[in-house]
C-alpha atoms as a PDB file:
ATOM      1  CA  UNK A   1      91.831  94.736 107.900  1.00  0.00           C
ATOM      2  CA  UNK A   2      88.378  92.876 106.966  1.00  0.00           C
ATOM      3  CA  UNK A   3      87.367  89.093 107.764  1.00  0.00           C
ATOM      4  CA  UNK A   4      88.880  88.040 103.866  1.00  0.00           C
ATOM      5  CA  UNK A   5      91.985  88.040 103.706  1.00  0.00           C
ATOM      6  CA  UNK A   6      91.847  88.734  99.816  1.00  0.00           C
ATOM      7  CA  UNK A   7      90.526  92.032 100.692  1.00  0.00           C
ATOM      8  CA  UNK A   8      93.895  93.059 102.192  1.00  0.00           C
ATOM      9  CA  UNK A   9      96.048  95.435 100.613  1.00  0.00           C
ATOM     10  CA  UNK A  10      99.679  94.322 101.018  1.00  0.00           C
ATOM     11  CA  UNK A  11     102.344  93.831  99.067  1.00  0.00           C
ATOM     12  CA  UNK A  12     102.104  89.671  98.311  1.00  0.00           C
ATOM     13  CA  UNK A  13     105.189  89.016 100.207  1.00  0.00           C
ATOM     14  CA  UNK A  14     104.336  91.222 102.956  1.00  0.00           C
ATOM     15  CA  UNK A  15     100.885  89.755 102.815  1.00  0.00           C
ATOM     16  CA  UNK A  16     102.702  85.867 103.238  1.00  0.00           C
ATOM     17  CA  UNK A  17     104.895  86.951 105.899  1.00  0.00           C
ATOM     18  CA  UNK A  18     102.328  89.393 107.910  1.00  0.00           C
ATOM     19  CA  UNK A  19      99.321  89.351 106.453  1.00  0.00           C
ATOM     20  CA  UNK A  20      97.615  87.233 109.213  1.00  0.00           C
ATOM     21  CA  UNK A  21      98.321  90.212 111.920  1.00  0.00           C
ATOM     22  CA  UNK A  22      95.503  92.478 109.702  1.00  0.00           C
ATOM     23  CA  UNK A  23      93.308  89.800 110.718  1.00  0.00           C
ATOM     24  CA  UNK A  24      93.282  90.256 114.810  1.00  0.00           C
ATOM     25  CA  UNK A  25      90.518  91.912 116.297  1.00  0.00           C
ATOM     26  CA  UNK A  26      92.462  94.981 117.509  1.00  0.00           C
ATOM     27  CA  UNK A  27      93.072  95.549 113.685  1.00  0.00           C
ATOM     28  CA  UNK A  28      89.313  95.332 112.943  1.00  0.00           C
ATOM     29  CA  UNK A  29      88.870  98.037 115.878  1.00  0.00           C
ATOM     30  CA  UNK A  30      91.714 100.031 114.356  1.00  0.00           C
ATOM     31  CA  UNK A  31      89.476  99.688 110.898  1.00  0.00           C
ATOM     32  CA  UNK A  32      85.942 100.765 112.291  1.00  0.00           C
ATOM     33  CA  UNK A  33      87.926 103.635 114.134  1.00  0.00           C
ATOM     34  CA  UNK A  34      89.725 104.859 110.931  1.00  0.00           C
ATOM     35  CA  UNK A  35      85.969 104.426 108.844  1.00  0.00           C
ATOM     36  CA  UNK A  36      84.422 106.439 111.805  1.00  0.00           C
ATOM     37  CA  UNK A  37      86.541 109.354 111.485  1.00  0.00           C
ATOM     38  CA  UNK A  38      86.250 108.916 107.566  1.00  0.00           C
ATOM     39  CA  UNK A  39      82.221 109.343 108.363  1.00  0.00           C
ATOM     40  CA  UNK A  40      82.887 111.919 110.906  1.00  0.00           C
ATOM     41  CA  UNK A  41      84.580 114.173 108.219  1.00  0.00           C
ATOM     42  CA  UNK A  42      87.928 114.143 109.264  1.00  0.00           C
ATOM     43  CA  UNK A  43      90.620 114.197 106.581  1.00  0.00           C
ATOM     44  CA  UNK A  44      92.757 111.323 107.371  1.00  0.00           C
ATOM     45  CA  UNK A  45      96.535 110.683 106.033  1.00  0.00           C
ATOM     46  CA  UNK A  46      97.445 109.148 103.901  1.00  0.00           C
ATOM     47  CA  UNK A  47      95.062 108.400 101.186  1.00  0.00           C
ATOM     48  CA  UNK A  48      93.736 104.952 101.715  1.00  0.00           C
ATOM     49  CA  UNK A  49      95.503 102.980  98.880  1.00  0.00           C
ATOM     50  CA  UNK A  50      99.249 104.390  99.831  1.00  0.00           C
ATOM     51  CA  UNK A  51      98.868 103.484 104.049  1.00  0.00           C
ATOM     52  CA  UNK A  52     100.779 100.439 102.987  1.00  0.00           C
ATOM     53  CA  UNK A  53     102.844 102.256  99.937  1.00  0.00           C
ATOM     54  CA  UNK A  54     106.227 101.157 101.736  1.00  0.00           C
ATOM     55  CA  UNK A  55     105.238  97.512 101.647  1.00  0.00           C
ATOM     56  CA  UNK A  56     104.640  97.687  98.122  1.00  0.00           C
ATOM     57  CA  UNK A  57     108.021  99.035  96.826  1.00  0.00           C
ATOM     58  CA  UNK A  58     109.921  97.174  99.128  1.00  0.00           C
ATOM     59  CA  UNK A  59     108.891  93.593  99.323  1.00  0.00           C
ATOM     60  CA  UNK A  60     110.326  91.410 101.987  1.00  0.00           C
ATOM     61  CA  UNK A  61     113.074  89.782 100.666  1.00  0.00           C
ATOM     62  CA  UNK A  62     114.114  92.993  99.039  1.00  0.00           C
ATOM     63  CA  UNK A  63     114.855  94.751 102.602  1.00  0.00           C
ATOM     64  CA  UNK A  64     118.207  96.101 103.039  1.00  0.00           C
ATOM     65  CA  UNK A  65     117.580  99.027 105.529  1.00  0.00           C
ATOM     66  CA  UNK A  66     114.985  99.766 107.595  1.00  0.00           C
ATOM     67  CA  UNK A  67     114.520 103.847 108.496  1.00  0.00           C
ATOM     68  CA  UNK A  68     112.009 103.965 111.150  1.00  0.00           C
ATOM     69  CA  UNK A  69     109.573 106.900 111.525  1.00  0.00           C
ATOM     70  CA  UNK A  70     106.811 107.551 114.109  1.00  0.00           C
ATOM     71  CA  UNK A  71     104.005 108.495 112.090  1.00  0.00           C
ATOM     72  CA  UNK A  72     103.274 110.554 108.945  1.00  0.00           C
ATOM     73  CA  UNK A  73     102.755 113.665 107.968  1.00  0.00           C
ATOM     74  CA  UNK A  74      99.866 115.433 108.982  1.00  0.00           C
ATOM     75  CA  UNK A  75      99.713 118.445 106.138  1.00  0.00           C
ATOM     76  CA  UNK A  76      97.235 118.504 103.535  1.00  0.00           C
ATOM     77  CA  UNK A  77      99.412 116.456 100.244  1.00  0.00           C
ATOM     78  CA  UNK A  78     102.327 115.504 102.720  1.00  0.00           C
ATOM     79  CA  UNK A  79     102.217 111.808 103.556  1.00  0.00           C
ATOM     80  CA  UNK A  80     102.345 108.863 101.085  1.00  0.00           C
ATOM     81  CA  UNK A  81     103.015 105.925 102.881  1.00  0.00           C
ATOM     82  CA  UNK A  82     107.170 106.515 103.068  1.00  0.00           C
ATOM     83  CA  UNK A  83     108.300 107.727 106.565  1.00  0.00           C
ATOM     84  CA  UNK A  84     109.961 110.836 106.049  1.00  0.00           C
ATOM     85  CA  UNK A  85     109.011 111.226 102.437  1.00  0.00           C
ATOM     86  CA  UNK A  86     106.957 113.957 100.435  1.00  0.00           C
ATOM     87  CA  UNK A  87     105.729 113.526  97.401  1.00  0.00           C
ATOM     88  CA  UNK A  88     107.764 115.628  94.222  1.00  0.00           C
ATOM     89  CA  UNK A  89     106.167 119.164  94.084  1.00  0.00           C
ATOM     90  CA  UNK A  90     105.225 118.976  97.949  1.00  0.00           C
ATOM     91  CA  UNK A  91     107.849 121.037 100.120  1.00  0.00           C
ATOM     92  CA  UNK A  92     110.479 118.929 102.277  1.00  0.00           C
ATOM     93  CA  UNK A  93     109.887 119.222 105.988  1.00  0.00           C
ATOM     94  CA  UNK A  94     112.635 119.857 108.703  1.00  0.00           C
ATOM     95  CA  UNK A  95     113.752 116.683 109.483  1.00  0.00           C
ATOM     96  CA  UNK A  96     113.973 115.691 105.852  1.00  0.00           C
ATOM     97  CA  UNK A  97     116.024 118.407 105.092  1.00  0.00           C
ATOM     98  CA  UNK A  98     118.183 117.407 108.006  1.00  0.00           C
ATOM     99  CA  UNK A  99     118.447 114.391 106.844  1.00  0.00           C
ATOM    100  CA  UNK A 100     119.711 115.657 103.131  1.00  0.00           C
ATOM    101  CA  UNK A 101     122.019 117.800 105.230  1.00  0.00           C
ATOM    102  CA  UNK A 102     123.725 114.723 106.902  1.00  0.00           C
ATOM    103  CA  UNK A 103     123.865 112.610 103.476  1.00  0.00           C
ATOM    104  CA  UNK A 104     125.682 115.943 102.251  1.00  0.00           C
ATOM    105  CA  UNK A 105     128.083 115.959 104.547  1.00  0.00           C
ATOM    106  CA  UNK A 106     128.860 112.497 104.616  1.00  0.00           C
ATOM    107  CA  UNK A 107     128.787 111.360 100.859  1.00  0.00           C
ATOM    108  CA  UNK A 108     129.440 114.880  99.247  1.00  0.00           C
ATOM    109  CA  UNK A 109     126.174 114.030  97.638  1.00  0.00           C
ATOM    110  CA  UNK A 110     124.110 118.275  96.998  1.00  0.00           C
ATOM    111  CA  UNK A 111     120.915 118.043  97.928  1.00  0.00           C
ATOM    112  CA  UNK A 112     117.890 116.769  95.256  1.00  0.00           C
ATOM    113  CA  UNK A 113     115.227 119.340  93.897  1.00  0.00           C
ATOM    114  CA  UNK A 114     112.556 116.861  95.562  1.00  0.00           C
ATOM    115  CA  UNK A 115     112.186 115.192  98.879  1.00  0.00           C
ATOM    116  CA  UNK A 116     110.276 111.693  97.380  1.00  0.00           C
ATOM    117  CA  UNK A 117     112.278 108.815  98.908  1.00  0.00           C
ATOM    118  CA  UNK A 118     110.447 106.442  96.354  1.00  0.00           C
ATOM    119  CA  UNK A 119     114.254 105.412  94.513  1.00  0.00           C
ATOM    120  CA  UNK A 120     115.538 104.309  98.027  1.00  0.00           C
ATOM    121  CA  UNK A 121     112.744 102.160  99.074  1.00  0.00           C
ATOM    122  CA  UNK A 122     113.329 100.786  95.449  1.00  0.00           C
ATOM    123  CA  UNK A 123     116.503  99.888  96.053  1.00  0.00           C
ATOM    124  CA  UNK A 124     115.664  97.551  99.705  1.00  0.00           C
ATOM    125  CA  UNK A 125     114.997 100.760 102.086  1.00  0.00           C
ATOM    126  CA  UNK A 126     112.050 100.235 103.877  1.00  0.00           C
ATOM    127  CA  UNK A 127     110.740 103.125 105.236  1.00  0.00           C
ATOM    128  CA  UNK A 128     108.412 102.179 107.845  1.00  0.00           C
ATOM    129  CA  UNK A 129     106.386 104.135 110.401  1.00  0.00           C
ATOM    130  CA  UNK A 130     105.463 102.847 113.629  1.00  0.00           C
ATOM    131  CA  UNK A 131     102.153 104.218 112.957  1.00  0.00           C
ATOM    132  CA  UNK A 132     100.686 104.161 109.210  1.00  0.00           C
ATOM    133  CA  UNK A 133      97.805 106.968 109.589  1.00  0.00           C
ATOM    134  CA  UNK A 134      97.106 110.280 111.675  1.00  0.00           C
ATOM    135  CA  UNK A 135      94.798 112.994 110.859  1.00  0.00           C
ATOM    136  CA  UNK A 136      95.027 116.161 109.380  1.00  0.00           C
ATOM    137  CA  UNK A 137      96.683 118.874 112.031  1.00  0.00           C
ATOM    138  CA  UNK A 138      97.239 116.981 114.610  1.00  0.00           C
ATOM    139  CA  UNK A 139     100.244 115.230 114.922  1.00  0.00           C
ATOM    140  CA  UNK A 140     100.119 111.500 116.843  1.00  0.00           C
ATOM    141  CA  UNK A 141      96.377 111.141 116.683  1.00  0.00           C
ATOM    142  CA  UNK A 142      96.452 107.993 115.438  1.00  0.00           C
ATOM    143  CA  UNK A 143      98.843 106.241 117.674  1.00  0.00           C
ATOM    144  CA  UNK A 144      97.940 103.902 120.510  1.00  0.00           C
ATOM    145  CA  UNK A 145      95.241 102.874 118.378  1.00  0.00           C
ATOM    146  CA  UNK A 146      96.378  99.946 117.007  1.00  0.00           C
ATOM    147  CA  UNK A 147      99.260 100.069 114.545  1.00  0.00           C
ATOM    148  CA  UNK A 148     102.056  99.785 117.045  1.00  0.00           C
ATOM    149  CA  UNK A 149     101.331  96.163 117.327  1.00  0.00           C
ATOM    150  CA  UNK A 150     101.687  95.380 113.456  1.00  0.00           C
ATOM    151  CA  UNK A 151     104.458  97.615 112.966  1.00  0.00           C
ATOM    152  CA  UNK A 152     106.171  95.962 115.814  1.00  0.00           C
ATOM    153  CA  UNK A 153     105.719  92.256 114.215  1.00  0.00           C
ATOM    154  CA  UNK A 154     106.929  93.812 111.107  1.00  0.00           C
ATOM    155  CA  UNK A 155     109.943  94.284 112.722  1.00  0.00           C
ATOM    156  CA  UNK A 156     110.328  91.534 114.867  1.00  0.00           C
ATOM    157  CA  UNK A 157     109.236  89.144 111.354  1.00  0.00           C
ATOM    158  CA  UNK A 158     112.399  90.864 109.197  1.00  0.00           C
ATOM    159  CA  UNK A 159     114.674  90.467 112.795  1.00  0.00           C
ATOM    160  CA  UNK A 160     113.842  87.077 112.914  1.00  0.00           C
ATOM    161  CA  UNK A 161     113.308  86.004 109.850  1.00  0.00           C
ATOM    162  CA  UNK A 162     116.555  87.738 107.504  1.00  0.00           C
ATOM    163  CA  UNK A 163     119.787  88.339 108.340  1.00  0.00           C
ATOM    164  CA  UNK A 164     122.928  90.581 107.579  1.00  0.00           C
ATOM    165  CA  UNK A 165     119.866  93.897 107.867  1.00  0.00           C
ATOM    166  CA  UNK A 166     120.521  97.643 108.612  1.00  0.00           C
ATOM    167  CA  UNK A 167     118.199  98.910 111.326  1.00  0.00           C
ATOM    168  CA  UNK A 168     118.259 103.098 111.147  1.00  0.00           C
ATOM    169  CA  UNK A 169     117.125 103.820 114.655  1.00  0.00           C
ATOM    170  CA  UNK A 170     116.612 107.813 115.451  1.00  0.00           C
ATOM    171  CA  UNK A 171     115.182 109.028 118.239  1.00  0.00           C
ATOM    172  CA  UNK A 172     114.109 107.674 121.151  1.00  0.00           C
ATOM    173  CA  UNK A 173     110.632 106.183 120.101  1.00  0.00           C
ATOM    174  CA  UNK A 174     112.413 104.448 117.576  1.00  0.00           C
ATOM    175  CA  UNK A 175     115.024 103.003 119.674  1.00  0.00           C
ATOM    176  CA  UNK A 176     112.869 101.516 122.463  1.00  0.00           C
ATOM    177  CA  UNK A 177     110.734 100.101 119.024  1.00  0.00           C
ATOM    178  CA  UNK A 178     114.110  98.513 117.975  1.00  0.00           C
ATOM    179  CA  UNK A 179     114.641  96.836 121.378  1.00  0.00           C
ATOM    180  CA  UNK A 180     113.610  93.592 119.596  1.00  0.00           C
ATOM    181  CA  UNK A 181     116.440  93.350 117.012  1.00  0.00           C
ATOM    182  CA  UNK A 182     119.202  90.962 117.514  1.00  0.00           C
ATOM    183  CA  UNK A 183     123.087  93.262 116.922  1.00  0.00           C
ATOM    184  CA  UNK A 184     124.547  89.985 116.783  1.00  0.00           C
ATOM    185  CA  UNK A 185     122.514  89.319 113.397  1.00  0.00           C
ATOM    186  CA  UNK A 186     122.300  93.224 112.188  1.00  0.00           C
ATOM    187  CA  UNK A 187     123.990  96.645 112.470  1.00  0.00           C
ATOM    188  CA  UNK A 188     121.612  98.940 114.514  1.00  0.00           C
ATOM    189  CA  UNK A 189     122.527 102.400 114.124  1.00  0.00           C
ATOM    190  CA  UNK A 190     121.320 104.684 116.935  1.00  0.00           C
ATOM    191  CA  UNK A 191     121.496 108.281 116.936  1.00  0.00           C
ATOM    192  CA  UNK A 192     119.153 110.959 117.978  1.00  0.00           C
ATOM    193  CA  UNK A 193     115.535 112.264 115.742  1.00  0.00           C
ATOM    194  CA  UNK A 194     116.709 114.529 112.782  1.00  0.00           C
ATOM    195  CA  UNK A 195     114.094 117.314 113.829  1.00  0.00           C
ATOM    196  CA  UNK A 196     115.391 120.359 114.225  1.00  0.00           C
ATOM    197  CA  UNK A 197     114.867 119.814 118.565  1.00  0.00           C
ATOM    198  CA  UNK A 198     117.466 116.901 118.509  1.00  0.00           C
ATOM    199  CA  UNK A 199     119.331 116.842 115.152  1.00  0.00           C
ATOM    200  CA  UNK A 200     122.482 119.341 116.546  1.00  0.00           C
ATOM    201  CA  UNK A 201     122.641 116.225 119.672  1.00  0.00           C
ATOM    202  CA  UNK A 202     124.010 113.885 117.357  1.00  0.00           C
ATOM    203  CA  UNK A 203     122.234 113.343 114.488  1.00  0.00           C
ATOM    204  CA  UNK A 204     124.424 115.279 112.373  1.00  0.00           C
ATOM    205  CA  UNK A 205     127.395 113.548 112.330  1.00  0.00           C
ATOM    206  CA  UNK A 206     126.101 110.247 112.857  1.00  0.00           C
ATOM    207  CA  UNK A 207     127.762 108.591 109.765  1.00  0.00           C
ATOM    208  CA  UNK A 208     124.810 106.070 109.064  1.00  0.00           C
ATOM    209  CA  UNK A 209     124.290 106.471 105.604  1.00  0.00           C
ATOM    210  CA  UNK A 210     128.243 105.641 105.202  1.00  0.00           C
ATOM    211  CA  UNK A 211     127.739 102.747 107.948  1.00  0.00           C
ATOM    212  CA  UNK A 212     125.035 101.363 106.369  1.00  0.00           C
ATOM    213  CA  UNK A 213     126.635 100.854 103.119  1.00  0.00           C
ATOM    214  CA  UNK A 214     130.004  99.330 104.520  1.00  0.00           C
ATOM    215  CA  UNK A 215     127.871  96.695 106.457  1.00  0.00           C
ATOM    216  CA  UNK A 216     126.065  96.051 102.962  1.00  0.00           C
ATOM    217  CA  UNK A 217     129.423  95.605 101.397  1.00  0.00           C
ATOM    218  CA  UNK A 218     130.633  93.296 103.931  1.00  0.00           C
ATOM    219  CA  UNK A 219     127.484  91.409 104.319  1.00  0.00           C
ATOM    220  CA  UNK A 220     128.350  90.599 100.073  1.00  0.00           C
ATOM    221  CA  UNK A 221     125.137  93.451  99.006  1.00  0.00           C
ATOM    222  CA  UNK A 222     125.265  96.464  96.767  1.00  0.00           C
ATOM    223  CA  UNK A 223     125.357  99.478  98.740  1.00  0.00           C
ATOM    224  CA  UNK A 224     122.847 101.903  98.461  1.00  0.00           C
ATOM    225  CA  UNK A 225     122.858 104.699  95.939  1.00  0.00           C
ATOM    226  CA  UNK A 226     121.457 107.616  98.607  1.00  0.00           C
ATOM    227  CA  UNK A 227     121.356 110.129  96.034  1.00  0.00           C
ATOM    228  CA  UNK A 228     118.279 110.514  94.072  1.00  0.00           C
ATOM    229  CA  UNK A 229     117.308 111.615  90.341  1.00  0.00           C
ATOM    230  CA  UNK A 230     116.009 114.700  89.319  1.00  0.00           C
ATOM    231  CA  UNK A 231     112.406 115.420  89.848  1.00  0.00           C
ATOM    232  CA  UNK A 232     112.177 115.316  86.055  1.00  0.00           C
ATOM    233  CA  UNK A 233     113.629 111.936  86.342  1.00  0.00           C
ATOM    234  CA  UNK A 234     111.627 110.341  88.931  1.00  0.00           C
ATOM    235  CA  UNK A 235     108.890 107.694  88.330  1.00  0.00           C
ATOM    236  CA  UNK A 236     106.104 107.641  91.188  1.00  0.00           C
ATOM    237  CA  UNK A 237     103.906 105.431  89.228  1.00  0.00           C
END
């Protein structure tokens, strides 16, 4: 995001593979627009050092799965850099709940006291938003400024560059996003958002955490452990 490229805060892998991107002048724009609104006094999530949190606990040759959100959340203590994830102590939305819901059902797995995906993206889930920032009440008000373009290299670098991937698709924003991605060299599971306006049109049901995991096995991986530990348990450090 600035002229030296030491100053950029990405995973180092990440940084090797994508780094360069943060360098384009559209990214400096999107930086001068995000300090503006900083100045301006707008309360803009996430905090600063977690926007690239799901780079740094899922490095690039660690990527398994990739769950694809829009952007984060835009309540006060919501968003930490994890599409879909809350922090332990911070209530799970709808479509994380829906999404516990569906793992329930398929994998007989109850669902955790917590909704921090943190032991997932541990484990080679990288849970990636198309757009890494919005602002506080209002939903989408970073997009079209700039992240869609990085995000989209993201994914077209670990399309092009890996093999054998699972690509979590849900919704249509996602899917048109995924249009890049190569189903002769990765599963790409499709199935609608898990909000509470689209999850009862096919998202429950959808069998991807069990799909996922059978491709993994075939592909020679581990499969993925979707339950997670108690909040007691968890490590967010």
């Amino acid at each position: 995001m600035t002229e030296n490229t030491e100053r950029i805060q990405l995973e180092p892998s990440w940084k090797a593979q994508v780094g360069d991107w943060l360098l384009r002048p559209e990214m400096q724009a999107l930086s001068d627009f995000l300090r503006q609104r900083k100045a301006a006094g707008v309360r803009v999530f996430p905090p600063g050092r977690q926007i690239f949190s799901a780079f740094e606990a899922t490095p690039f040759e660690s990527v398994k799965v990739v769950i694809l959100g829009q952007d984060p959340y835009h309540g006060p203590g919501q968003a930490h850099g994890l599409c879909f994830s809350v922090l332990p102590g911070v209530p799970a939305p709808p479509s994380l709940e829906n999404i516990f819901k569906e793992i329930q059902q398929e994998l007989g797995i109850p669902r955790p006291d917590h909704g921090c995906l943190l032991p997932w993206a541990r484990q080679g889930v990288l849970l990636l938003n198309a757009v890494l920032t919005v602002e506080q009440g209002r939903a989408g008000a970073h997009q079209g400024k700039g992240w869609e373009g990085f995000t989209d290299h993201v994914i077209e670098t670990l399309a092009r560059k890996r093999e054998g991937l699972v690509f979590m698709l849900w919704g249509s924003y996602a899917q048109v996003k995924g249009k890049v991605i190569d189903s002769r060299r990765h599963r790409v599971l499709k199935a609608p958002h898990p909000s509470p306006l689209s999850a009862h049109r096919g998202f429950f049901g959808c069998g991807h955490f069990v799909a996922a995991n059978q491709y993994l096995a075939q592909q020679g991986q581990a499969a993925i452990d979707w339950s997670l530990p108690p909040r007691e348990q968890l490590e967010v450090g």
